[in-house]
C-alpha atoms as a PDB file:
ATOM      1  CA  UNK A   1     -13.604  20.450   3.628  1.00  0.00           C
ATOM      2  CA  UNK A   2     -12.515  17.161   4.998  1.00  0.00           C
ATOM      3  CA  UNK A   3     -10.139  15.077   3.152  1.00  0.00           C
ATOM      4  CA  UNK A   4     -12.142  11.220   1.950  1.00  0.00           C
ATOM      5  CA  UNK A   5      -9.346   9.502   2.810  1.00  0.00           C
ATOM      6  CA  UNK A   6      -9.221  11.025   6.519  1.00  0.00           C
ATOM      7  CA  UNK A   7     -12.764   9.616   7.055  1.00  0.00           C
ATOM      8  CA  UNK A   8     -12.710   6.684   4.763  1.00  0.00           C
ATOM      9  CA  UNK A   9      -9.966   4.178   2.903  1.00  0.00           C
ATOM     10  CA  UNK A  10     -10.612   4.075  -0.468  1.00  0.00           C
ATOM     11  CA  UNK A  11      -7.546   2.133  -1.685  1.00  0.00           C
ATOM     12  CA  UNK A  12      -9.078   0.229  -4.398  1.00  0.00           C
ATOM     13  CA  UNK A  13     -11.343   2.854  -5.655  1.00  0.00           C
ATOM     14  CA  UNK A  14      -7.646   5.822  -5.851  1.00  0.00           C
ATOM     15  CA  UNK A  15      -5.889   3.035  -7.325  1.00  0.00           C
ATOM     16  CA  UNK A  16      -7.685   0.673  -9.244  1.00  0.00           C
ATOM     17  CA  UNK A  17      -5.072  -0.315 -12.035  1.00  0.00           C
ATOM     18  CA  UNK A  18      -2.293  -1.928  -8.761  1.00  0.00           C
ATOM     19  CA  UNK A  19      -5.152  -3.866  -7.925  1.00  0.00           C
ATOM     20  CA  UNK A  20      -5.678  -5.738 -11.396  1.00  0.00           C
ATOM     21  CA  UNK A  21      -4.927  -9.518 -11.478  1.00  0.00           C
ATOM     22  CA  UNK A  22      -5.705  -9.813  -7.326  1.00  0.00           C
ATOM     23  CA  UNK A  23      -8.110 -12.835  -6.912  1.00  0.00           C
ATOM     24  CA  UNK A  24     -10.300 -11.538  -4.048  1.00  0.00           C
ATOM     25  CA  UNK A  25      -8.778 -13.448  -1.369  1.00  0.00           C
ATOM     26  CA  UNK A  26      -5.236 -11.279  -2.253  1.00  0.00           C
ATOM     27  CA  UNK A  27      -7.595  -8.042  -2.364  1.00  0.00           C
ATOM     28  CA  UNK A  28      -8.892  -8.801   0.933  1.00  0.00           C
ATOM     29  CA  UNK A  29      -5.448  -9.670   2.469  1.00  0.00           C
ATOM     30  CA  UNK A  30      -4.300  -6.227   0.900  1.00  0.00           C
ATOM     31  CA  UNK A  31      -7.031  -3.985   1.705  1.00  0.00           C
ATOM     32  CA  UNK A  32      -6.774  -5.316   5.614  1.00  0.00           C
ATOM     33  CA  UNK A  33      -2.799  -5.072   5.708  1.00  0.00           C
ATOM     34  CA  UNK A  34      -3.272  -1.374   4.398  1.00  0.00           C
ATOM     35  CA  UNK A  35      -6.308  -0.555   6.776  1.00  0.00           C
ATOM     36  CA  UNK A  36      -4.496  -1.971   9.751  1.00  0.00           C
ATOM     37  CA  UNK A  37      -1.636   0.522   8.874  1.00  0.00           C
ATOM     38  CA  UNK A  38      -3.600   3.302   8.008  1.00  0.00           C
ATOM     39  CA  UNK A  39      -5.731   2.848  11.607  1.00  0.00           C
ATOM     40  CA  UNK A  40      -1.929   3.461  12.761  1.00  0.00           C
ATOM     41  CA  UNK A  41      -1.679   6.480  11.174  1.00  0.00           C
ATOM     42  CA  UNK A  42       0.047   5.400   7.867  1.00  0.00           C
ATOM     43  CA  UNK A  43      -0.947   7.468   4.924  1.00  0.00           C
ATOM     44  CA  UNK A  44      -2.089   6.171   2.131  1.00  0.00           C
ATOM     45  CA  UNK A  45       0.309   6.519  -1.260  1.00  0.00           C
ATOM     46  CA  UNK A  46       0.941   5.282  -4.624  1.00  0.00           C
ATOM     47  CA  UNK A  47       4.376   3.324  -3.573  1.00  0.00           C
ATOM     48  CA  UNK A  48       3.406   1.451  -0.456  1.00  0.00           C
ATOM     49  CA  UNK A  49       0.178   0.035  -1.945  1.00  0.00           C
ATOM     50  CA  UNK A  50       1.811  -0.995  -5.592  1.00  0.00           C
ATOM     51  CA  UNK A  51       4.783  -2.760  -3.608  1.00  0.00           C
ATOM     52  CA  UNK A  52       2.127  -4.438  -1.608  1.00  0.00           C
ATOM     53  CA  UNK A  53       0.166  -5.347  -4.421  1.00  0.00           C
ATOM     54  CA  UNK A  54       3.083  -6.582  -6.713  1.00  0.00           C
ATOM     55  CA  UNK A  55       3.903  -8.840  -3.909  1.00  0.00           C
ATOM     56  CA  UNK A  56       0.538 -10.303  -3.012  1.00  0.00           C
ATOM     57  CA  UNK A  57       0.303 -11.039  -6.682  1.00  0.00           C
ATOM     58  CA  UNK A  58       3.613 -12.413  -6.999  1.00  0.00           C
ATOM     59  CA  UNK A  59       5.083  -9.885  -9.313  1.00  0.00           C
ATOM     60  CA  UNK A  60       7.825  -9.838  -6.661  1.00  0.00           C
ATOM     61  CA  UNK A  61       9.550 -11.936  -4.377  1.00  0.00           C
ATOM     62  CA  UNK A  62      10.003 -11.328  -0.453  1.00  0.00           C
ATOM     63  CA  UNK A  63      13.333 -10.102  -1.308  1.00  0.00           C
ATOM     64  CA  UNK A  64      12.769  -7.520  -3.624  1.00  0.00           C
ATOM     65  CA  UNK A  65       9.323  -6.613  -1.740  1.00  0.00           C
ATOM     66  CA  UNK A  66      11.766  -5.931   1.497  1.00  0.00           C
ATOM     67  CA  UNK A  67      14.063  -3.736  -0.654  1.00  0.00           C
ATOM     68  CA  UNK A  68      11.047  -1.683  -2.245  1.00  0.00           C
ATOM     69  CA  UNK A  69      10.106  -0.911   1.512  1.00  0.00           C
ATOM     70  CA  UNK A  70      13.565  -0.200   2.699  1.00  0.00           C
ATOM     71  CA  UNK A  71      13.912   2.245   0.524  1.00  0.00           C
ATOM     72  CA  UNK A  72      10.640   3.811   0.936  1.00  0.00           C
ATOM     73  CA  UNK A  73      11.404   4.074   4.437  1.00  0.00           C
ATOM     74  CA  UNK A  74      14.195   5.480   3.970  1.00  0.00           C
ATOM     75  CA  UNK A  75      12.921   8.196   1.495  1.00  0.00           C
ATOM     76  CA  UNK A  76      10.137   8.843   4.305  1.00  0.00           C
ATOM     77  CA  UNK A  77      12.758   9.609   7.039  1.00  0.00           C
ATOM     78  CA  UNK A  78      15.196  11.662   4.164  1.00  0.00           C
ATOM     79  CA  UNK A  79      12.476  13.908   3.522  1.00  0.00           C
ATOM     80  CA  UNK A  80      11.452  14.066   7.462  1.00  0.00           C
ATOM     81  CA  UNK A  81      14.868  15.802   8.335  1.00  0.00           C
END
């Protein structure tokens, strides 16, 4: 069976409560960012699209937005090894 989110990004619909507060102009700047990405090959998860969506909605500044992703990273490339 193929997986929906091989075939189809669904951000919004897996993760409906990090979306909450957006205006629509926010959810359409974070629903392209994260399809441009996934297009790349980025898969979808829980972390990446809440520190995207805090940020877009302010919740965070750049600062702490680039720290969230730094470490992300570096968990990504931790559990590559």
């Amino acid at each position: 069976m193929t997986d929906p989110m091989t075939t189809r990004l669904d951000i919004e619909q897996r993760w409906p409560d990090l979306f909450d507060g957006l205006t629509e102009t926010q959810r359409w700047s974070v629903v392209q960012s994260l399809a441009a990405a996934w297009h790349e090959g980025w898969e979808p998860n829980r972390a990446d699209v809440a520190n995207l969506t805090d940020y877009a909605a302010g919740r965070v500044d750049h600062a702490e937005y680039a720290r969230r992703s730094d470490a992300l990273t570096g968990r990504v490339r931790g559990s590559a090894r």
